[in-house]
Protein backbone atom coordinates (compact mmCIF):
# COMPACT_ATOMS: atom_id res chain seq x y z
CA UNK A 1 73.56 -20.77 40.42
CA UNK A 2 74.97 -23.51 38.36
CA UNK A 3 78.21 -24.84 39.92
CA UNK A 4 79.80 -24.27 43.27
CA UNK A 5 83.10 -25.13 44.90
CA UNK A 6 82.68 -25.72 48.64
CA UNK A 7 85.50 -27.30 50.77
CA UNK A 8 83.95 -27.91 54.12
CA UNK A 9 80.26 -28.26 54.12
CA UNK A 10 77.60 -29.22 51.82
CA UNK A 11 75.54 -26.59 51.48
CA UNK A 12 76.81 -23.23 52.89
CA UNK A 13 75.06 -20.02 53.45
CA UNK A 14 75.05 -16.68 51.45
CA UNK A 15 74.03 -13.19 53.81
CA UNK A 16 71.11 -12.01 52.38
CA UNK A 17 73.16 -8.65 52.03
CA UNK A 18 75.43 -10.59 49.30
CA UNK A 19 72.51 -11.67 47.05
CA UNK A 20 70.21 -9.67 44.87
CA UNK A 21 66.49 -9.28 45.44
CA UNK A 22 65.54 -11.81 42.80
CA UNK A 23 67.43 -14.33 43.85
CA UNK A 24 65.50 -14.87 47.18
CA UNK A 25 62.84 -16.80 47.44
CA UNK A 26 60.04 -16.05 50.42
CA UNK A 27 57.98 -19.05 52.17
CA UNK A 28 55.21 -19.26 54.68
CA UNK A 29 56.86 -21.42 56.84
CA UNK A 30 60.09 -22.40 57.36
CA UNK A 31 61.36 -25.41 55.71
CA UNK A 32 62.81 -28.12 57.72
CA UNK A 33 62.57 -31.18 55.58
CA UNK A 34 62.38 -31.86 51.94
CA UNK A 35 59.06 -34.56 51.22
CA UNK A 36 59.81 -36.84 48.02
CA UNK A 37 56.88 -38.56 46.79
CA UNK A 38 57.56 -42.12 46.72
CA UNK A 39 55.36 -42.41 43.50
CA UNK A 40 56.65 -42.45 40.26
CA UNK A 41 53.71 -41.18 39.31
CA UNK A 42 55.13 -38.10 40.20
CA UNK A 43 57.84 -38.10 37.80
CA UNK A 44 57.81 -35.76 34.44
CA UNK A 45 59.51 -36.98 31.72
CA UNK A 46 59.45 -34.13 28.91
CA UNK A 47 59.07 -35.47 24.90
CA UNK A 48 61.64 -36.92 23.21
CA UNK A 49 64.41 -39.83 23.33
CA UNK A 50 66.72 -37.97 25.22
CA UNK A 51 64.69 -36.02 27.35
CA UNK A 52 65.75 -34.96 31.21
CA UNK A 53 63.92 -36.59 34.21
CA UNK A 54 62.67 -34.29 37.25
CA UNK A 55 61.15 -35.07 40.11
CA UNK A 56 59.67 -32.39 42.21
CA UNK A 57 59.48 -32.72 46.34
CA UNK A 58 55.96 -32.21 47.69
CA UNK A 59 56.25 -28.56 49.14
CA UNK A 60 58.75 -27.31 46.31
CA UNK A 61 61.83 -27.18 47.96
CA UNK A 62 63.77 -29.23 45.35
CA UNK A 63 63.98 -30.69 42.55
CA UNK A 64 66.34 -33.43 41.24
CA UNK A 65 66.74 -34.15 37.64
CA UNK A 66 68.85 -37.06 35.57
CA UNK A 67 70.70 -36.28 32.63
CA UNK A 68 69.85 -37.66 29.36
CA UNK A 69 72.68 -40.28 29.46
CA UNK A 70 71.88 -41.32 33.39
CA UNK A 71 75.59 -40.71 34.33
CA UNK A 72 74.86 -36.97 36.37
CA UNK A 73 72.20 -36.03 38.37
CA UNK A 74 71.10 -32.45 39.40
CA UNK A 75 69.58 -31.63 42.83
CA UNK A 76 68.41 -27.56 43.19
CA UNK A 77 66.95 -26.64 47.10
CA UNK A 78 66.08 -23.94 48.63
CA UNK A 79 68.90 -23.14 51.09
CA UNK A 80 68.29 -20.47 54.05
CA UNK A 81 69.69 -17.13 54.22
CA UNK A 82 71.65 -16.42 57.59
CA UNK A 83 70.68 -13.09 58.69
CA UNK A 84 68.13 -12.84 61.48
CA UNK A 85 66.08 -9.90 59.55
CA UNK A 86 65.88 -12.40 56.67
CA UNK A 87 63.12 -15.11 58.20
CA UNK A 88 61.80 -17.68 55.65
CA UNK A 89 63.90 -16.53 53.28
CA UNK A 90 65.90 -19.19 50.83
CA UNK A 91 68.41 -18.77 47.97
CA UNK A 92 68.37 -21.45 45.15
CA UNK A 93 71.50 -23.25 44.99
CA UNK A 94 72.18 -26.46 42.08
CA UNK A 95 74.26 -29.28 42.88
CA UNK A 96 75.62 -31.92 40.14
CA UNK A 97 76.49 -35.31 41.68
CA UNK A 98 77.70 -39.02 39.73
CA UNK A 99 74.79 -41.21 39.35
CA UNK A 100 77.14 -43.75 41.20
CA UNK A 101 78.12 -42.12 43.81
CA UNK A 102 74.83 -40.29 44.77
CA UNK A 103 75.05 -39.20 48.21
CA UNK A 104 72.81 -41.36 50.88
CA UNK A 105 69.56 -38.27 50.92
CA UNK A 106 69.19 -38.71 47.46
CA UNK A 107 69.15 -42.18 46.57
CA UNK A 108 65.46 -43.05 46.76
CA UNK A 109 64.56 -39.84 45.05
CA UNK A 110 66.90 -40.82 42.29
CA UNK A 111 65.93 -44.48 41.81
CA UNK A 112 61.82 -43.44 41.48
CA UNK A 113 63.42 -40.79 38.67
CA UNK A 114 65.47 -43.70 36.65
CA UNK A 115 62.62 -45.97 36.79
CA UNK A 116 59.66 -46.01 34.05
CA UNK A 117 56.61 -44.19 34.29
CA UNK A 118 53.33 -46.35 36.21
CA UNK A 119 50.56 -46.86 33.92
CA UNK A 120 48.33 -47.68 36.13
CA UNK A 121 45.22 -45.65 37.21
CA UNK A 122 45.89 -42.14 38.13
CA UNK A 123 44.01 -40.74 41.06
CA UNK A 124 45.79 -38.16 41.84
CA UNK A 125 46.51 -38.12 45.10
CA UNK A 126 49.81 -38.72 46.24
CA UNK A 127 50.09 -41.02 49.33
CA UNK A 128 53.31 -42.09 50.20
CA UNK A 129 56.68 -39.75 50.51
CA UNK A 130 60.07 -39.83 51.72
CA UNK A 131 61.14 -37.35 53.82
CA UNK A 132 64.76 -35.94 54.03
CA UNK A 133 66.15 -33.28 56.21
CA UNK A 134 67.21 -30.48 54.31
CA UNK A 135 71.55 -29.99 54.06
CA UNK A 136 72.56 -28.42 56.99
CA UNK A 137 73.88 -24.91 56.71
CA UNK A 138 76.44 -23.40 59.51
CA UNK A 139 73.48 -20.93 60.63
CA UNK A 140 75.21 -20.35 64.38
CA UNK A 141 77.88 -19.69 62.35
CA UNK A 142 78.48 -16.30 64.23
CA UNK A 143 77.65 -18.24 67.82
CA UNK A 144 81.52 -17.79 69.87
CA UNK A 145 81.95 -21.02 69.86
CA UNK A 146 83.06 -20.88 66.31
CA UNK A 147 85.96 -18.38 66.56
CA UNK A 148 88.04 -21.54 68.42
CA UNK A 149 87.68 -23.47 65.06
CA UNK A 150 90.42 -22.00 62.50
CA UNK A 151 89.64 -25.07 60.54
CA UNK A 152 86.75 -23.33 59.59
CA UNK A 153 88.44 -20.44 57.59
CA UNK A 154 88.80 -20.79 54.15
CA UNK A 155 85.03 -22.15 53.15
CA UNK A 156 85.01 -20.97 49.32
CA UNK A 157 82.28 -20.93 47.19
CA UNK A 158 82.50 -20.81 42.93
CA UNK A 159 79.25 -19.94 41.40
CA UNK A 160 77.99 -19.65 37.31
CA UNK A 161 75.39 -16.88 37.45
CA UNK A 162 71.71 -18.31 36.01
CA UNK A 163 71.09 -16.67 33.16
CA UNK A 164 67.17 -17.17 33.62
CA UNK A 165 67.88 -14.89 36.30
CA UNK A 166 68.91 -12.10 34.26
CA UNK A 167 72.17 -12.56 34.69
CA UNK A 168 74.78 -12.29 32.22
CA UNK A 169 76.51 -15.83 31.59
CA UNK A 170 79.97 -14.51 31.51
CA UNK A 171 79.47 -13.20 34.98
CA UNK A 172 81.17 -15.11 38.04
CA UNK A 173 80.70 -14.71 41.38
CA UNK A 174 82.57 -16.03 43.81
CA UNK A 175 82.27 -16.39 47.75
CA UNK A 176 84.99 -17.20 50.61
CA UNK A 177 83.29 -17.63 54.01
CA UNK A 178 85.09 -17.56 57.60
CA UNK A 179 83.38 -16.71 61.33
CA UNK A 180 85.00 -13.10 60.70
CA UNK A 181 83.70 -12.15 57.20
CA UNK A 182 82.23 -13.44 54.15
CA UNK A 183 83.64 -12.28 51.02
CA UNK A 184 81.54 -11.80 47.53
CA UNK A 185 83.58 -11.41 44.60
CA UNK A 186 81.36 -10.25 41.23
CA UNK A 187 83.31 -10.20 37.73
CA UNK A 188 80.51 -7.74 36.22
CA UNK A 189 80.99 -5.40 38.89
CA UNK A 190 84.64 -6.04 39.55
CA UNK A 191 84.62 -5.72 43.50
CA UNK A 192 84.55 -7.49 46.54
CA UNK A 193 81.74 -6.99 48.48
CA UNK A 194 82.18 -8.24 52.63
CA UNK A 195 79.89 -8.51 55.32
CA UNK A 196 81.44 -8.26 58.59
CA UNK A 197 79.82 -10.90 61.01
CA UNK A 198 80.50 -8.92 64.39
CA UNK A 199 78.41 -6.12 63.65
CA UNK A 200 76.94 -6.23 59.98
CA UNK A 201 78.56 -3.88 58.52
CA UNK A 202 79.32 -4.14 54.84
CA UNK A 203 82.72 -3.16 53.56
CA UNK A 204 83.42 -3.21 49.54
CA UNK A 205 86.43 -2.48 47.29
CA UNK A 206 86.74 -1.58 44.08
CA UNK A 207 89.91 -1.36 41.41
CA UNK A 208 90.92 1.75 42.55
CA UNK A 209 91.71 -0.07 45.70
CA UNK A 210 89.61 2.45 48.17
CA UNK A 211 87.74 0.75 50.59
CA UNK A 212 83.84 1.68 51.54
CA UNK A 213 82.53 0.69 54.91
CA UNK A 214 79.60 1.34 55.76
CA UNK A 215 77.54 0.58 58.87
CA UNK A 216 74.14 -0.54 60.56
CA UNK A 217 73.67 2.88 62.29
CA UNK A 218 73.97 4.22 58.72
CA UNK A 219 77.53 5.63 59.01
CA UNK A 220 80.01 5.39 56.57
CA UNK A 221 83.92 5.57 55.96
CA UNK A 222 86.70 5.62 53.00
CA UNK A 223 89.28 4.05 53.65
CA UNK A 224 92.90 4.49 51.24
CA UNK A 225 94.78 1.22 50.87
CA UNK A 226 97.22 2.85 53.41
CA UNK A 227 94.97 4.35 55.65
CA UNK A 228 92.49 1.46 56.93
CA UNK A 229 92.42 1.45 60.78
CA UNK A 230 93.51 -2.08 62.22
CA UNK A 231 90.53 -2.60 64.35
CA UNK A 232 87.53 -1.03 64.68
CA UNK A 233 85.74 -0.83 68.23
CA UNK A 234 82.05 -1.67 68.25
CA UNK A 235 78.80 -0.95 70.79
CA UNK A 236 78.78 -2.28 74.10
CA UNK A 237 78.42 -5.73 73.77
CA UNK A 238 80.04 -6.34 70.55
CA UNK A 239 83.58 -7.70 70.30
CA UNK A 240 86.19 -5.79 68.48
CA UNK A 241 87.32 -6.92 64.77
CA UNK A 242 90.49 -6.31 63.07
CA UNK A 243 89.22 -4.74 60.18
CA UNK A 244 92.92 -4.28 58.72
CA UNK A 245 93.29 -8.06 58.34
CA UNK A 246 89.88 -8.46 56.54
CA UNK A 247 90.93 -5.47 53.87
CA UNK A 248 93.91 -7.56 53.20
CA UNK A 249 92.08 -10.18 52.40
CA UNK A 250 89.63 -8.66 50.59
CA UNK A 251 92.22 -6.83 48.40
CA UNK A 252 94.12 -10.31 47.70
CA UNK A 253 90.46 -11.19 46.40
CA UNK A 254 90.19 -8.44 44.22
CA UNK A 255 94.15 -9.02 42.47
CA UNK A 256 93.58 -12.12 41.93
CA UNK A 257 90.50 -11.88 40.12
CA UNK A 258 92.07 -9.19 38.04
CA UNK A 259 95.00 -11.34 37.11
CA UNK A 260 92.52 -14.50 36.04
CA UNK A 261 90.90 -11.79 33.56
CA UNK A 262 93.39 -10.10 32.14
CA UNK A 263 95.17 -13.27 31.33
CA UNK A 264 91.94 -14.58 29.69
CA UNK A 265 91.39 -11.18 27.59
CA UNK A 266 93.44 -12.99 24.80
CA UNK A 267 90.94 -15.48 24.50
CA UNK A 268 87.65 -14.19 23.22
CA UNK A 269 84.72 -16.19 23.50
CA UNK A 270 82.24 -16.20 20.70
CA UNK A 271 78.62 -16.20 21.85
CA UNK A 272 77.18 -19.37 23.26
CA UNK A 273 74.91 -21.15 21.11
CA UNK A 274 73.33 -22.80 23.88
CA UNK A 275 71.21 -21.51 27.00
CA UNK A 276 69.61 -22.97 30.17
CA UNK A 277 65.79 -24.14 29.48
CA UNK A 278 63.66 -22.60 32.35
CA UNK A 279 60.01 -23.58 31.11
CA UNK A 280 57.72 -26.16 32.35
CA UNK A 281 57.98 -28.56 29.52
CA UNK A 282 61.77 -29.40 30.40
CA UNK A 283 63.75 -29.78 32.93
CA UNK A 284 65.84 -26.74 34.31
CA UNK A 285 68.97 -28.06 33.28
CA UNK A 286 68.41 -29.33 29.90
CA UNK A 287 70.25 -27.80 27.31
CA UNK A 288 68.38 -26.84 23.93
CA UNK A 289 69.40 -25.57 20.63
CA UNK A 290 68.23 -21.84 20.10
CA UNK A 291 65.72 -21.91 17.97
CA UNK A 292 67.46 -19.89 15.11
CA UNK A 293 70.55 -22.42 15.36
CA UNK A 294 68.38 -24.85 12.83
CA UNK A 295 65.09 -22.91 12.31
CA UNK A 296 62.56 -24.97 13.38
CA UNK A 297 61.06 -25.48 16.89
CA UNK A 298 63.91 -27.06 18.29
CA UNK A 299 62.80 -30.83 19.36
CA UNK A 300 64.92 -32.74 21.85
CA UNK A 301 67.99 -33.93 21.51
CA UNK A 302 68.48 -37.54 20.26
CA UNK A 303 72.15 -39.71 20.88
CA UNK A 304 73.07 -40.96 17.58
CA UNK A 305 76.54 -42.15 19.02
CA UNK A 306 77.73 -43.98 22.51
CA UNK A 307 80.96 -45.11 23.41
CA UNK A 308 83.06 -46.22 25.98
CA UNK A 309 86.32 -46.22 25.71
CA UNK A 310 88.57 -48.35 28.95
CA UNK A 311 90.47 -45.81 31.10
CA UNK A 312 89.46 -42.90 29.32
CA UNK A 313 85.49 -42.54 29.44
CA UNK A 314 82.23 -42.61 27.74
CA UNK A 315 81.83 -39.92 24.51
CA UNK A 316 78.17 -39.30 23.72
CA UNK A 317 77.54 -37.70 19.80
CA UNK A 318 74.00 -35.83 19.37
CA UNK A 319 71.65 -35.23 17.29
CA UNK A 320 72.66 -31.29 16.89
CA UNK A 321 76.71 -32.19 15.84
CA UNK A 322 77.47 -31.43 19.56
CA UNK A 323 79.74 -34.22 22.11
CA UNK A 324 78.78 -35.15 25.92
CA UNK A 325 81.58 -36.86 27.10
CA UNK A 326 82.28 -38.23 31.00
CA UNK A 327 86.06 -39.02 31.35
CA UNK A 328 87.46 -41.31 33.79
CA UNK A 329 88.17 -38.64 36.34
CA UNK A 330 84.71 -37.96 36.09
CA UNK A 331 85.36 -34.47 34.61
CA UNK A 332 82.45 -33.55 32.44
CA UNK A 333 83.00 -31.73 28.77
CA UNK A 334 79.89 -30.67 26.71
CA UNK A 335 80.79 -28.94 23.68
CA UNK A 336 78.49 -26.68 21.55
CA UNK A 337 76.91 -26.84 18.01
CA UNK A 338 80.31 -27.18 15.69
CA UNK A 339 82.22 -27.66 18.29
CA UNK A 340 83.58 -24.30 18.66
CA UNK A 341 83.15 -24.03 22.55
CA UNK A 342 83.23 -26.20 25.04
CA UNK A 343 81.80 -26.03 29.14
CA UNK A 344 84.05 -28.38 31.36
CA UNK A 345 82.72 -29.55 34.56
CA UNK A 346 85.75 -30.09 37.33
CA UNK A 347 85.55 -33.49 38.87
CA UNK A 348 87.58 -31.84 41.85
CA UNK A 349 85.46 -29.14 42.84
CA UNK A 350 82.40 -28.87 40.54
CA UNK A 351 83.45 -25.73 39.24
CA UNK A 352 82.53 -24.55 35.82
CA UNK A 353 84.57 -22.76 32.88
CA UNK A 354 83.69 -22.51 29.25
CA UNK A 355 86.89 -22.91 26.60
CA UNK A 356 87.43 -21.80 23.15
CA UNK A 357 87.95 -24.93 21.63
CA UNK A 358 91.05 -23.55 18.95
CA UNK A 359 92.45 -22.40 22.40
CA UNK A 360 91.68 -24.36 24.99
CA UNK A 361 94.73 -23.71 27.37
CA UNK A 362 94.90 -25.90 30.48
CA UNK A 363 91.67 -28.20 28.95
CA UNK A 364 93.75 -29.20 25.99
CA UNK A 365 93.99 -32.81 27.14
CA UNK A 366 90.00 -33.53 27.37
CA UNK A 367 88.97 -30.80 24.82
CA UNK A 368 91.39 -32.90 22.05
CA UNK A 369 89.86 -35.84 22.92
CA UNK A 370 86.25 -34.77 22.58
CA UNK A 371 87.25 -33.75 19.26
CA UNK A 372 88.86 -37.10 18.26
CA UNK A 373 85.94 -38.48 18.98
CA UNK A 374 83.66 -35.78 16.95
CA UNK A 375 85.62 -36.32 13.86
CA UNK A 376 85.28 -40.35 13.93
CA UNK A 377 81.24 -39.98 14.68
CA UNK A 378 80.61 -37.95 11.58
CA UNK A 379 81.86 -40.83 9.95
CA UNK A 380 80.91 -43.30 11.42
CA UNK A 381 78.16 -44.78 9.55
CA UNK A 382 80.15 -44.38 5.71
CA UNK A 383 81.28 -47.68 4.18
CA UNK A 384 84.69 -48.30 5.36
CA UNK A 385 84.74 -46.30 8.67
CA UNK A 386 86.18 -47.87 11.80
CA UNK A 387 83.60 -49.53 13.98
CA UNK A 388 84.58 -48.03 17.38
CA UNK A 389 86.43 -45.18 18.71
CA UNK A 390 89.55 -46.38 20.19
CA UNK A 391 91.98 -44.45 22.08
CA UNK A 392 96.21 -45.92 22.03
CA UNK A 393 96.73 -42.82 24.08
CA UNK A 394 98.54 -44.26 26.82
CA UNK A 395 99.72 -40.73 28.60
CA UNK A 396 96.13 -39.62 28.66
CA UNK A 397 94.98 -43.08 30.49
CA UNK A 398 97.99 -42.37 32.65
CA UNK A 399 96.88 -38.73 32.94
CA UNK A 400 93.05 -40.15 34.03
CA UNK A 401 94.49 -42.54 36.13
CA UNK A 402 96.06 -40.61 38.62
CA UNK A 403 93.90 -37.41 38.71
CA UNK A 404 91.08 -40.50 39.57
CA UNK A 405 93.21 -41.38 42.20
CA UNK A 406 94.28 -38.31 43.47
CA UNK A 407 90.27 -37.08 43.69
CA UNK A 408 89.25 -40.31 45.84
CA UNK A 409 92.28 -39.45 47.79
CA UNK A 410 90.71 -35.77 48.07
CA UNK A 411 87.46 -37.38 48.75
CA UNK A 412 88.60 -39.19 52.16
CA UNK A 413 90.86 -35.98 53.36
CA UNK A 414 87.36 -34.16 53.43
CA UNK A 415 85.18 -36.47 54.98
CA UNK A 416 87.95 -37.34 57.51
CA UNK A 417 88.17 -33.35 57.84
CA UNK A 418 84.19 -33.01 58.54
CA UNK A 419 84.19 -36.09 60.66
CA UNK A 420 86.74 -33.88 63.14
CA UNK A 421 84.80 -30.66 62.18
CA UNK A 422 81.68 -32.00 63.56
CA UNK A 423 82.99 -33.46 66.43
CA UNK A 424 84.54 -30.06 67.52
CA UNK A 425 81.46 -28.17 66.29
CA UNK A 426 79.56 -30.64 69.00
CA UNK A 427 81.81 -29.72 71.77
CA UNK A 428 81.98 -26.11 70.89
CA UNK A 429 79.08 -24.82 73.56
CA UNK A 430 81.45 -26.20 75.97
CA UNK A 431 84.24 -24.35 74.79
CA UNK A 432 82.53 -21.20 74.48
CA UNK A 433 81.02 -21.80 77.86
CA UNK A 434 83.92 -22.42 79.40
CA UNK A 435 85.94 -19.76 77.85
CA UNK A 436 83.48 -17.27 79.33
């Protein structure tokens, strides 16, 4: 899972009945801290001049790596799995952060992975560590307490399959979590997939807009659009659900979707050139030429060009013809051997889309730029060529200026939002108690 959007916590939960078998991950024990060695012994640095830095924690359960250009940082942990049947059971999820604004857990991990490598002697023993509690997930999510807290609905999650998973790039899956439901959208299957928190059922719909519910006591219904019951009456003990409301919902999912494709179906997509590095010799977000892009063995990456340009960001040229560049808004465009596609990072929500670059619709702005800056790199050591990239662009600077702005102003609205989340998430027993 590359890149998710996530509104109201920092790491959420996935069911275990919305994830695929090889995307759990089983432990002895569970995990209740994440152990940093304070060494920087510890840290691998793979060959090369612009090679990605990892650090692993102790017991495995992350690992935080720093971009070639130290402006991004990558954190991947093991996150728990809700479901009571699913004990010591963790899904990967990867987090990309801004160097500068690392968040508090991560600091110390990330200075021992800037700084240089010890040379001193080497006895392999570890002594020292950091230890940080692991992101807290909403696991009494289904407690009673919750259903007072409408603030919570709306939790959405925007994930990039891995393809070292098996998983097609191209495929997007997208989750929307509330204390009635969770919803799994899949592009390659084209459905929405929901697990119903009261009693576990699972309830999918496909593009023919029937509905499939099926059941713990291993019961199942069809539903037509028109014909879905508006709530459904569970065992003793179990509160009723409106079901109708949740098919709604669900269907809303599924148009949506559709629309975003079919609108996109204009725009092909040549293949990527580029794929996600998963073995031991670099880090797991590194990206590498394939090895029939130049035929040789590939060989990192080397930055021929750097520069930063005021109020409109810093534009990185490689060694393989391809642009890195970090714009003010701290949106993130990488661009691919010949610059013929490019992936753009969203500073707002961390989401991740990849753009033809002859048609890059609503990317137009950054994906011009990156290729301003391409043209004057390629050039840039012939007699006569300009210096530096400059940029007179003053609507883009404008443009950069107040989506910056507008971001930090995001920024606070969330963590003033949490800060009154977790205050009435602390009081909820009370609530629940008292509503009893």
């Amino acid at each position: 899972m590359l890149a998710f959007r996530n509104r109201l916590v920092q790491t959420p939960y996935v069911c275990s009945e919305l994830t695929t078998k090889d995307e759990l991950v089983h432990v002895d024990q569970r995990l209740s801290a994440v152990r940093w060695p304070m060494d920087s012994k510890a840290v691998e640095v793979a060959q090369g001049e612009s090679s990605v830095r990892y650090l692993h924690s102790i017991e495995g359960a992350a690992v935080l790596s720093v971009s070639p250009d130290e402006e991004t940082f990558w954190v991947e942990t093991l996150t728990p799995v809700t479901m009571p049947r699913a004990e010591n059971q963790y899904t990967s999820i990867r987090q990309m952060f801004f160097i500068e604004d690392a968040p508090a857990q991560y600091r110390r991990p990330l200075a021992i992975t800037q700084g240089k490598l010890r040379h001193g002697k080497d006895d392999g023993v570890l002594l020292s560590y950091v230890s940080e509690d692991l992101p807290r997930t909403p696991g009494e999510a289904h407690e009673a307490h919750w259903s007072h807290l409408s603030e919570v609905h709306g939790l959405i999650l925007d994930l990039c399959a891995a393809p070292t998973k098996a998983v097609p790039l191209s495929d997007r899956i997208c989750f929307e979590w509330s204390p009635t439901a969770t919803f799994r959208w899949s592009q390659q299957k084209s459905q929405t997939q929901v697990s119903v928190a009261a009693d576990g059922s699972m309830l999918s719909v496909g593009r023919n807009g029937y509905f499939h519910h099926v059941f713990d006591s291993a019961t199942e219904r069809w539903y037509a659009p028109d014909g879905v019951p508006r709530v459904v009456r569970c065992r003793e003990g179990i509160d009723p659900y409106e079901l109708q409301a949740i098919t709604d919902h669900a269907a809303r999912i599924n148009e949506q979707h559709f629309q975003e494709i079919n609108s996109a179906a204009a725009r092909p997509i040549k293949e990527l050139k580029y794929r996600i590095s998963n073995s031991p010799s670099t880090s797991r977000g590194e990206l590498e030429e394939r090895k029939e892009e130049e035929g040789t063995d590939g060989g990192a990456l080397r930055v021929l060009e750097v520069q930063d340009v005021a109020g409109i960001g810093r534009f990185t040229y490689l060694s393989n013809d391809s642009v890195k560049v970090v714009f003010h808004d701290r949106t993130v465009l990488s661009s691919d051997v010949g610059f013929q596609q490019c992936e753009i990072i969203s500073a707002e929500d961390a989401s991740s889309m990849i753009v033809n670059a002859a048609t890059p619709c609503a990317a137009a702005r950054y994906v011009r730029k990156a290729e301003q800056f391409l043209h004057w790199a390629r050039t840039a050591r012939e007699p006569g060529a300009p210096p530096q990239f400059t940029d007179p662009d003053p609507l883009m600077r404008a443009h950069l200026d107040a989506a910056l702005h507008a971001l930090r102003a995001q920024r606070l609205h969330v963590k003033l939002h949490l800060e009154r989340l977790s205050l009435l998430t602390s009081r909820g027993p009370s609530i629940s108690s008292s509503s009893s």
